[in-house]
N, C-alpha and C. Protein backbone atom coordinates (compact mmCIF):
# COMPACT_ATOMS: atom_id res chain seq x y z
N UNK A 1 144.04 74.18 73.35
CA UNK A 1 144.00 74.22 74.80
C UNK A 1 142.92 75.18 75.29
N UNK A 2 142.59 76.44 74.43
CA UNK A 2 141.53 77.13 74.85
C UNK A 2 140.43 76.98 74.79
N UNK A 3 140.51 76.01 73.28
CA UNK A 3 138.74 75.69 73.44
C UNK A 3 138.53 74.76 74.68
N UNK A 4 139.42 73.69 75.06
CA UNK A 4 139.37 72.57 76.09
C UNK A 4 139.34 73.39 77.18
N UNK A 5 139.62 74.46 77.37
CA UNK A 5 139.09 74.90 78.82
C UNK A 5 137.80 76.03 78.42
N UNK A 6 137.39 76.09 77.39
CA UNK A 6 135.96 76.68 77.58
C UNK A 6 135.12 75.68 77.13
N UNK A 7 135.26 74.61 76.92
CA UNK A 7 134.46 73.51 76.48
C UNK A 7 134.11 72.98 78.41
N UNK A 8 134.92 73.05 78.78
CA UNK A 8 135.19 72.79 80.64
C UNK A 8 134.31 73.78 81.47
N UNK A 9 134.32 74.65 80.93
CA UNK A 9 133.87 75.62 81.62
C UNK A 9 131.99 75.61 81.23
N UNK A 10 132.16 75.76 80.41
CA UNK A 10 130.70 75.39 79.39
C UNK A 10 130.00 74.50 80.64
N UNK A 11 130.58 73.15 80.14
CA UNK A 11 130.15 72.11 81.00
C UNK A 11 129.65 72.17 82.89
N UNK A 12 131.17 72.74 82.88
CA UNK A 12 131.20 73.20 84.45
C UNK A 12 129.62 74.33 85.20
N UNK A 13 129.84 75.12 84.19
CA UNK A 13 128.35 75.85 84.41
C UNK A 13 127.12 75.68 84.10
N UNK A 14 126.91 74.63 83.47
CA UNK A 14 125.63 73.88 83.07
C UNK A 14 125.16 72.72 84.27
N UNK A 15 126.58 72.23 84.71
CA UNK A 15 126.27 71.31 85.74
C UNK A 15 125.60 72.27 87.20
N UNK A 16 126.29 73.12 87.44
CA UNK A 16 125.89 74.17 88.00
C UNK A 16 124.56 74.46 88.72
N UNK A 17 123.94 74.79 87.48
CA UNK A 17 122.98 75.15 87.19
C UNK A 17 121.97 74.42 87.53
N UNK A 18 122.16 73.35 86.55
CA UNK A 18 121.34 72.03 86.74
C UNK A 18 121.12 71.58 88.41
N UNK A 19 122.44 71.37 88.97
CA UNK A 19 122.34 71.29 90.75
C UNK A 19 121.47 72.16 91.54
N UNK A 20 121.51 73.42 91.11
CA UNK A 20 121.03 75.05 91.86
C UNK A 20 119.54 74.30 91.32
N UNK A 21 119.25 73.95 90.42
CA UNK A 21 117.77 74.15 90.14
C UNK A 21 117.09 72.78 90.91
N UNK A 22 117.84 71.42 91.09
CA UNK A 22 117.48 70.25 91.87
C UNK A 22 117.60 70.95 93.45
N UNK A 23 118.14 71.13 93.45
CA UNK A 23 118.39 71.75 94.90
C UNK A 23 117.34 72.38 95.76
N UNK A 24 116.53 73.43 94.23
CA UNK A 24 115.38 74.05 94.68
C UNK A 24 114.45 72.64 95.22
N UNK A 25 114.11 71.95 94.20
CA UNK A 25 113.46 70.97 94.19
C UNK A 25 113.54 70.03 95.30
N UNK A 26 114.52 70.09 96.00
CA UNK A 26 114.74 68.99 97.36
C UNK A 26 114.54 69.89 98.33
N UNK A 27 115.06 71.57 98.58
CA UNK A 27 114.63 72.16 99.42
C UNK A 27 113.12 72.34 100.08
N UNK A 28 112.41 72.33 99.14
CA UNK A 28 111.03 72.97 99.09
C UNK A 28 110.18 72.04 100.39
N UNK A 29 110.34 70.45 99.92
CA UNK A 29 109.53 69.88 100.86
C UNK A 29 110.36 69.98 102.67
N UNK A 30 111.37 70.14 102.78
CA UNK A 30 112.02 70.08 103.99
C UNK A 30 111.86 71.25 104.37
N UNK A 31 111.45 72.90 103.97
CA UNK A 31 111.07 74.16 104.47
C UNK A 31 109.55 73.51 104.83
N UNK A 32 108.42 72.78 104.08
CA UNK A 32 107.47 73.10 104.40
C UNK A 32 106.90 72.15 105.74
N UNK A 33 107.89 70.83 105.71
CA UNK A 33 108.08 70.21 106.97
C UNK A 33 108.55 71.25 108.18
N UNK A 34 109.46 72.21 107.90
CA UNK A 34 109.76 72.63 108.75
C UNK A 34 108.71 73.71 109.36
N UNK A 35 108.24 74.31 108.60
CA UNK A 35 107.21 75.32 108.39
C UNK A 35 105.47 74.61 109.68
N UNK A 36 105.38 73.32 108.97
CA UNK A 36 105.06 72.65 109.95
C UNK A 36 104.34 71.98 111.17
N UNK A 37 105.98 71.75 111.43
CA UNK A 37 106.66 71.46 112.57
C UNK A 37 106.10 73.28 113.43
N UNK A 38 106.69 74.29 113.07
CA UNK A 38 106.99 75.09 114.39
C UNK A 38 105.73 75.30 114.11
N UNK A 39 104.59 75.26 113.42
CA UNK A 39 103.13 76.11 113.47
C UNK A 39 102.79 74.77 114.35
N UNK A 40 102.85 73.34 114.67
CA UNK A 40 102.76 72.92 115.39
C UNK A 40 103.04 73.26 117.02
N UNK A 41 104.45 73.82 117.28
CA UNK A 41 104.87 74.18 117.72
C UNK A 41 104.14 75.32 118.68
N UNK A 42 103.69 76.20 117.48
CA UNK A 42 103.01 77.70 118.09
C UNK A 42 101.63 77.04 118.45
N UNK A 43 101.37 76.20 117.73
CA UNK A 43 100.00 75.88 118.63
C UNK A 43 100.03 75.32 119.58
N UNK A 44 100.96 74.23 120.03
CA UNK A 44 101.02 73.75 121.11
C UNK A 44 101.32 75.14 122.61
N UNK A 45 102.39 75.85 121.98
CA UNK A 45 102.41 77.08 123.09
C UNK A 45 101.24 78.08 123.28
N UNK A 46 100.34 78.16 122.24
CA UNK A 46 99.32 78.90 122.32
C UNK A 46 98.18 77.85 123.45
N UNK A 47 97.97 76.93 122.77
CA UNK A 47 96.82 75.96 123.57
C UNK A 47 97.02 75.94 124.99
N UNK A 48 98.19 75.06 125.33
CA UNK A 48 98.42 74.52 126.12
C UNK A 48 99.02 75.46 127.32
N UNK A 49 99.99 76.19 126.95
CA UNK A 49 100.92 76.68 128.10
C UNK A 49 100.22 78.46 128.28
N UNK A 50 99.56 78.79 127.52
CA UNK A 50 99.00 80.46 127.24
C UNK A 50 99.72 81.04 127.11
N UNK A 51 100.54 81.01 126.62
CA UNK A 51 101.92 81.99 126.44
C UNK A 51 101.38 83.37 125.30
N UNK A 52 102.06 84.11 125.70
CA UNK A 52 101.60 85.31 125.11
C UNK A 52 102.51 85.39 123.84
N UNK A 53 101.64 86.07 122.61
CA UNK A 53 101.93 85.63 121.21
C UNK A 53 103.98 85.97 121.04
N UNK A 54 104.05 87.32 121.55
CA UNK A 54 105.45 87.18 121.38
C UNK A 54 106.60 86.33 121.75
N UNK A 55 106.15 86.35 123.37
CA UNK A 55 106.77 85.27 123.77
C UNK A 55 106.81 83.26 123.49
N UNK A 56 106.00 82.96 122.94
CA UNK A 56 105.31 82.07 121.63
C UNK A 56 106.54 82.00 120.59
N UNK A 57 106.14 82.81 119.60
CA UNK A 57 107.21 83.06 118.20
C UNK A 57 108.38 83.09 119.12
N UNK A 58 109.10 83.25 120.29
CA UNK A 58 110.59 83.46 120.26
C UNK A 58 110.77 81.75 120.77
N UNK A 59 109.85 81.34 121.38
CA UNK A 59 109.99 79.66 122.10
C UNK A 59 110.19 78.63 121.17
N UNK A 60 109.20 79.35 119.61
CA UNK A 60 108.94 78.35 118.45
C UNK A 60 110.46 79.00 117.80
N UNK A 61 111.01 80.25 117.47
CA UNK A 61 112.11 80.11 116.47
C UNK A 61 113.48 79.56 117.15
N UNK A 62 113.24 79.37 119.00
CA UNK A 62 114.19 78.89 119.36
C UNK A 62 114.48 77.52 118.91
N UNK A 63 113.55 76.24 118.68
CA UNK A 63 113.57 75.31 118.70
C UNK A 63 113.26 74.71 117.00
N UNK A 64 112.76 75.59 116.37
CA UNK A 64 112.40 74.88 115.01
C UNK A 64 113.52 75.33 113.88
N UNK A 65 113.16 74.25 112.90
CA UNK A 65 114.87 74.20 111.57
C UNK A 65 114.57 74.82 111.53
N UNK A 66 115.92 74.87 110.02
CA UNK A 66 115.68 75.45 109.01
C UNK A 66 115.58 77.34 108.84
N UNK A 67 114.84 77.92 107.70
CA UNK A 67 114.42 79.05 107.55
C UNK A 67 113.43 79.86 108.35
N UNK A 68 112.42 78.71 108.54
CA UNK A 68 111.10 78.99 109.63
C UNK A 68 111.76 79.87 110.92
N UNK A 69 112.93 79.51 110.88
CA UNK A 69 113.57 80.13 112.58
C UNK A 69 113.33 81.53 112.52
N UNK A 70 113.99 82.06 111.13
CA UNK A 70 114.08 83.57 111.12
C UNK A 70 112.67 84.06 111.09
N UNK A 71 111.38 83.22 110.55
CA UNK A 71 110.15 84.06 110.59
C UNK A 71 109.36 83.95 111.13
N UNK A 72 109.89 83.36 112.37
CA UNK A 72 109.23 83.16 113.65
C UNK A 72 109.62 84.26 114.80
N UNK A 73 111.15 84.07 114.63
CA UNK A 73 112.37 85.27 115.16
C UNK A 73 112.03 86.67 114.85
N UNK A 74 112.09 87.00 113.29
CA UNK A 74 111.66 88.13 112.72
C UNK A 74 110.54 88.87 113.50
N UNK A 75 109.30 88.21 113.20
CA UNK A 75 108.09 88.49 113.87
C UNK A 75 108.01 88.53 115.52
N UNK A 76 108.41 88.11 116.24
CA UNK A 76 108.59 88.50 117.64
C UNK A 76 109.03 89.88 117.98
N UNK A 77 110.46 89.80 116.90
CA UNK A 77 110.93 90.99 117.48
C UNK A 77 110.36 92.32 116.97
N UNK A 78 109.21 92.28 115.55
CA UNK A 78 108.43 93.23 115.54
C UNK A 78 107.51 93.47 116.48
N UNK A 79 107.36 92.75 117.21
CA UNK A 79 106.50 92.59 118.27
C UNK A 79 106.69 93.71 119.31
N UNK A 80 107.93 92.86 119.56
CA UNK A 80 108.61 93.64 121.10
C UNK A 80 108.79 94.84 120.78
N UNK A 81 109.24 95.26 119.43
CA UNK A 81 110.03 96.27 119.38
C UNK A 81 108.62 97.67 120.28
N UNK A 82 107.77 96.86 120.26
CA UNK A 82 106.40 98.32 120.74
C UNK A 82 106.36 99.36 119.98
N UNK A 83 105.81 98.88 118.29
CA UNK A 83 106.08 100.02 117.50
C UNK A 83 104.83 100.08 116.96
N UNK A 84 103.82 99.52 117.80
CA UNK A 84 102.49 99.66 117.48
C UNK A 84 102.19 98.72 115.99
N UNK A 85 102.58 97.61 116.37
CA UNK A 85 102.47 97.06 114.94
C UNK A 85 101.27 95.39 115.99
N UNK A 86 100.25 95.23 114.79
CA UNK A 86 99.59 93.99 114.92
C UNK A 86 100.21 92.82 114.78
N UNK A 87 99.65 91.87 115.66
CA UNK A 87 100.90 90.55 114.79
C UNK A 87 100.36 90.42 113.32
N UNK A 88 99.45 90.79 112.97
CA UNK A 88 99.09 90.36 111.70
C UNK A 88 100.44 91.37 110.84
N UNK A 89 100.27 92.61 111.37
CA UNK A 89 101.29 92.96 110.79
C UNK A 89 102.71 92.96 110.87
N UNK A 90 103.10 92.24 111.74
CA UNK A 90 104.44 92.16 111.72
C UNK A 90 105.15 91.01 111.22
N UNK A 91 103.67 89.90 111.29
CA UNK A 91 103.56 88.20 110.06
C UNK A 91 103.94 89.01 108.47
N UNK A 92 103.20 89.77 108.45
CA UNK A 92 103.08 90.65 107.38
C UNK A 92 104.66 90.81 106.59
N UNK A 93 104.66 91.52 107.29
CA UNK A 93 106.12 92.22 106.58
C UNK A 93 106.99 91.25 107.14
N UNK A 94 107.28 90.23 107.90
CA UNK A 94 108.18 89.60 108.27
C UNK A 94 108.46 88.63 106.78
N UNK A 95 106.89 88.00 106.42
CA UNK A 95 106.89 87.44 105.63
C UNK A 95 107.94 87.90 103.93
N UNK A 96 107.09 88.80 103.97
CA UNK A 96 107.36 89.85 102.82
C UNK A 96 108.95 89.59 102.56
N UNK A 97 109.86 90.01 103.71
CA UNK A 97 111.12 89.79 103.50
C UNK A 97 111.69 88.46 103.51
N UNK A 98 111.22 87.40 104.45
CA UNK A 98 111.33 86.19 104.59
C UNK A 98 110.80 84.87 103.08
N UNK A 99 110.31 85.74 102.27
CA UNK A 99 110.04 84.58 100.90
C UNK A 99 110.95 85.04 99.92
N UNK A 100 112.01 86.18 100.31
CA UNK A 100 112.96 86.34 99.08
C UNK A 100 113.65 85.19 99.67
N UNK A 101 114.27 84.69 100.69
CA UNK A 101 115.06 83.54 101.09
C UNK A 101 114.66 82.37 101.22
N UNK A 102 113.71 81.88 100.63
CA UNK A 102 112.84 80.75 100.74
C UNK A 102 112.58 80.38 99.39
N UNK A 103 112.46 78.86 98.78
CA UNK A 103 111.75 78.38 97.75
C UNK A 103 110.55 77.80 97.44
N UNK A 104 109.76 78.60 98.48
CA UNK A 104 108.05 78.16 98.36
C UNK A 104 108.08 78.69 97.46
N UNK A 105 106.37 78.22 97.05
CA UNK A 105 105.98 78.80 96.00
C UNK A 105 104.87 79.73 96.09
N UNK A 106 104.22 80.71 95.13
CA UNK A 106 103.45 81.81 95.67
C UNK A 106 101.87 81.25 96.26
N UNK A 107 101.58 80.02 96.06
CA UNK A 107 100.70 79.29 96.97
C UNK A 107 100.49 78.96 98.32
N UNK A 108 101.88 78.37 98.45
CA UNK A 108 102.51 78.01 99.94
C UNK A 108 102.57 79.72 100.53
N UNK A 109 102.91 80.45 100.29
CA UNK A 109 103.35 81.99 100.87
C UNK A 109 101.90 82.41 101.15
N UNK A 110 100.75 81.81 100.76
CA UNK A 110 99.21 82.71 100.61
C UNK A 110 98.92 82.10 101.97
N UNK A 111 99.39 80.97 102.18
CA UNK A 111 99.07 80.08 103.04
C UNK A 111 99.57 80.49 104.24
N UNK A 112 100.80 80.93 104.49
CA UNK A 112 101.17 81.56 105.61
C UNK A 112 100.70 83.46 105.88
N UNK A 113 100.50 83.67 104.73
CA UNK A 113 100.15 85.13 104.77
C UNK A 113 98.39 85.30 105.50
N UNK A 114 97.83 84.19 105.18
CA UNK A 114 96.36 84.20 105.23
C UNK A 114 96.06 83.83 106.89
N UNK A 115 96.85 83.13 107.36
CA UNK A 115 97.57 82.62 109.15
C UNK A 115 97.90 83.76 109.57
N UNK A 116 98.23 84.70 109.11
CA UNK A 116 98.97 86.25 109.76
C UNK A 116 98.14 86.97 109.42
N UNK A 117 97.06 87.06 109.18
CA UNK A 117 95.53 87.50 108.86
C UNK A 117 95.52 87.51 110.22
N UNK A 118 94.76 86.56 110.86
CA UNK A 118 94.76 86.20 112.08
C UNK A 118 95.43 85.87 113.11
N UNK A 119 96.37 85.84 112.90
CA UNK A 119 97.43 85.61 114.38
C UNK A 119 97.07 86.67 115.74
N UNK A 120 97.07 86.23 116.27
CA UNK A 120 96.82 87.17 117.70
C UNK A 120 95.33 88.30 117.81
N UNK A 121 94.72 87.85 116.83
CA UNK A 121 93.02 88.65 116.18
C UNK A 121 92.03 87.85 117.12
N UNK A 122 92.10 86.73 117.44
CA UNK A 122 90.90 86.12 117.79
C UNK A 122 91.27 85.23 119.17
N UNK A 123 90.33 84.96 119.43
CA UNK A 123 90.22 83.93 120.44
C UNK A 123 91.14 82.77 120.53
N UNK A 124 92.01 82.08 121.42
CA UNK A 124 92.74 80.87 121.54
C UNK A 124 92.57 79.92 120.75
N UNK A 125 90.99 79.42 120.95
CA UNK A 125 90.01 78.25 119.97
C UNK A 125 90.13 78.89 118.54
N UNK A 126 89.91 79.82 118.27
CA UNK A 126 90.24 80.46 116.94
C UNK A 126 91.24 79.92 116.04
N UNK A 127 92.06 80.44 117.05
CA UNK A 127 93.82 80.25 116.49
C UNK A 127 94.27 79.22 116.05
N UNK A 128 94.43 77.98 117.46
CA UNK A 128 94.38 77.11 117.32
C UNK A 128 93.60 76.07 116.04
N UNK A 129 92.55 76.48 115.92
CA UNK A 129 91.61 76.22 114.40
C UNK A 129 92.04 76.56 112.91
N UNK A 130 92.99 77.93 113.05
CA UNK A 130 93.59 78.83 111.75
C UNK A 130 94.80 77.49 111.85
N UNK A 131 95.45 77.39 113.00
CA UNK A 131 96.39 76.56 112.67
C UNK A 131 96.39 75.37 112.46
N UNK A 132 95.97 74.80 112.81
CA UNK A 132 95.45 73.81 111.62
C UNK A 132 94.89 73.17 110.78
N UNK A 133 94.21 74.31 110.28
CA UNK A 133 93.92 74.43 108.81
C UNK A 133 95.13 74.74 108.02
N UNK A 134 96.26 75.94 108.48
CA UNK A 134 97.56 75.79 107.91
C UNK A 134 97.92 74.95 107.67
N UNK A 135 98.09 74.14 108.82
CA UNK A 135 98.97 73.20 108.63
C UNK A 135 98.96 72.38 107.82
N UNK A 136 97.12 71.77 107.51
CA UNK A 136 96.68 70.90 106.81
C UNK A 136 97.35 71.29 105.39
N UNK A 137 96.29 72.69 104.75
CA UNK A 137 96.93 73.02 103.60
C UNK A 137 98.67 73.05 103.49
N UNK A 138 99.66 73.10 104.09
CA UNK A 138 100.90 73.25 103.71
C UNK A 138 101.22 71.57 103.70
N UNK A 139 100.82 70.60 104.37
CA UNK A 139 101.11 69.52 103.99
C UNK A 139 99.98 69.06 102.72
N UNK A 140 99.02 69.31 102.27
CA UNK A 140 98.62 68.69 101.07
C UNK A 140 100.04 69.78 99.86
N UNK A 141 100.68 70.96 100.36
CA UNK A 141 101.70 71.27 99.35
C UNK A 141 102.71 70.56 99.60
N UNK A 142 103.30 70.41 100.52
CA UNK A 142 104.08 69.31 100.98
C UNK A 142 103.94 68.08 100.16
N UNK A 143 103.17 67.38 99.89
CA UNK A 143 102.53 66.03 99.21
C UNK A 143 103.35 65.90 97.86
N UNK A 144 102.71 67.60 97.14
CA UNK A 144 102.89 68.20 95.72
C UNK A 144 104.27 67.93 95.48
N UNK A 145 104.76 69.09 96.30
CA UNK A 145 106.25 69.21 96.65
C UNK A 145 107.28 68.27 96.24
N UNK A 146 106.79 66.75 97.34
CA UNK A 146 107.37 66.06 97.58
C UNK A 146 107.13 65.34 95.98
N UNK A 147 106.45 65.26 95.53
CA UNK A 147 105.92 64.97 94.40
C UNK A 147 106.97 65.46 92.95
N UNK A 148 106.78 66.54 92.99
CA UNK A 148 107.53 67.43 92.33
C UNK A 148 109.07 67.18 92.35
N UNK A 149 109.54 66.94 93.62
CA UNK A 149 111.08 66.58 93.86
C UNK A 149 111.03 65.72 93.16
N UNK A 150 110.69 64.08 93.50
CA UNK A 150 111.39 62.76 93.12
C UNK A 150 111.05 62.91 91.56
N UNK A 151 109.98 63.63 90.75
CA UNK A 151 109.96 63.95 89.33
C UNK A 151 111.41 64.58 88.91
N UNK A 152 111.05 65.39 89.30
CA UNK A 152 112.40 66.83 88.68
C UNK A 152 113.92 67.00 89.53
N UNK A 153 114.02 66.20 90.27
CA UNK A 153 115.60 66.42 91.25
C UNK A 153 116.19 66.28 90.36
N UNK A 154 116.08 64.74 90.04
CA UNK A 154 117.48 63.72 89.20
C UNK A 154 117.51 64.32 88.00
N UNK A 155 116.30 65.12 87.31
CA UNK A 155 116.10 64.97 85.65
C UNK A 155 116.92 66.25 85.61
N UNK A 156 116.83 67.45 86.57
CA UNK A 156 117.98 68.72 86.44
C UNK A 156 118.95 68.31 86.68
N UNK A 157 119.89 67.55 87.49
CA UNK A 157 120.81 67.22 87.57
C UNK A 157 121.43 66.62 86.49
N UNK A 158 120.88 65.85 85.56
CA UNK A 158 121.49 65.46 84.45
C UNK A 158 120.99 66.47 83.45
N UNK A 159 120.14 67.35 83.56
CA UNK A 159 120.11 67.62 81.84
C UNK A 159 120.98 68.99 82.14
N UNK A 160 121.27 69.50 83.38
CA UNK A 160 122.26 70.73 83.15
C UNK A 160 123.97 69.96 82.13
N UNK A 161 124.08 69.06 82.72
CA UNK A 161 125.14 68.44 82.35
C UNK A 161 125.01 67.88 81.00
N UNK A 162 123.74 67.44 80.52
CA UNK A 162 123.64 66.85 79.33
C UNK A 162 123.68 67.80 78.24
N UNK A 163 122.91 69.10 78.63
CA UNK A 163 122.25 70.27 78.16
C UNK A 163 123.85 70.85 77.65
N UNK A 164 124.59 71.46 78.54
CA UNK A 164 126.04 72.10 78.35
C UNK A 164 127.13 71.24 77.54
N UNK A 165 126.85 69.82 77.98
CA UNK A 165 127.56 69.01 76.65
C UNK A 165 127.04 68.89 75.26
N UNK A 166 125.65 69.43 75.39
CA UNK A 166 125.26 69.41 73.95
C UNK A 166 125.76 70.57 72.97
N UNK A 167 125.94 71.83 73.72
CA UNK A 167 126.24 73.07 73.57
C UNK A 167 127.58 72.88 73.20
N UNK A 168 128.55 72.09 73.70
CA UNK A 168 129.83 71.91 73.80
C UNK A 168 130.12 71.21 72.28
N UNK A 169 129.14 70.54 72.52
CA UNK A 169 129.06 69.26 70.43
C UNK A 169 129.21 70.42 70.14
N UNK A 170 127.70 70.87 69.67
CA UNK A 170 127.84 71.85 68.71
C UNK A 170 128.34 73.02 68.47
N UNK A 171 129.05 73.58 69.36
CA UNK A 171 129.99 74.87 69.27
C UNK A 171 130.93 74.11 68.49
N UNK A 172 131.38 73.18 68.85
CA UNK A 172 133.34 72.56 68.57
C UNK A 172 132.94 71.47 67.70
């Protein structure tokens, strides 16, 4: 009876695993859609309406999914806080804390870090230009991404399970 419930358990945590790691793999392209979406977003409020950069990031984390909310959110409120911080720097460190909760990859992160270079540095036409060039580059990762999922979703999902039953043979 004990091995049958660590033979269960075995299994149980391999499947686990296997899920946590597909999971990454399906997350990734729907952050960078989302990701985006609100840099769409910030450009449209930058271009069009002149909204001033803080007030911008709080319009875009009101309305966009996902993770993007908080590092849109994040960064505003370094803003406001009037602590003498650049937006570059408050992209900065917003970021910094915002990719421990995220499953980009350290490519995709250069990509938003290199946008917070410039955020609120230059001219409207500028900006507008940084952003989409972002944007561009995060959808050719997006592409990858998406790429990467329909390869590797299904194949972790079964080999955690296949993987822990193999473990399970050969222990017992």
């Amino acid at each position: 009876m004990l091995k049958l419930f660590g033979a269960l358990l075995v299994v149980i945590t391999g499947g686990f695993i296997g899920f946590g790691i597909a999971e990454k793999y399906r997350l990734r392209p729907l952050q960078l859609r989302a990701i985006q979406s609100s840099l769409m977003m910030l450009q449209t409020e930058i271009s069009y309406t002149a909204t001033p950069l803080p007030e911008a990031l709080n319009r875009v984390a009101a309305r966009c999914e996902f993770s993007a909310k908080e590092l849109f959110a994040e960064t505003a409120r370094g803003l406001q806080k009037k602590q003498g911080l650049t937006a570059s720097e408050a992209w900065a460190s917003t970021l910094l804390n915002w990719q421990k909760k995220t499953v980009l990859k350290p490519g995709e992160l250069s990509i938003l870090h290199n946008l917070g270079e410039v955020l609120g540095t230059s001219e409207r036409e500028e900006q507008i230009k940084h952003l989409l060039l972002a944007r561009e580059q995060l959808h050719e990762e997006e592409v990858k991404a998406e790429k990467d999922r329909s390869k590797n979703e299904t194949m972790w999902k079964y080999a955690g399970l296949l993987i822990s039953l193999l473990i399970v043979v050969i222990i017992y």
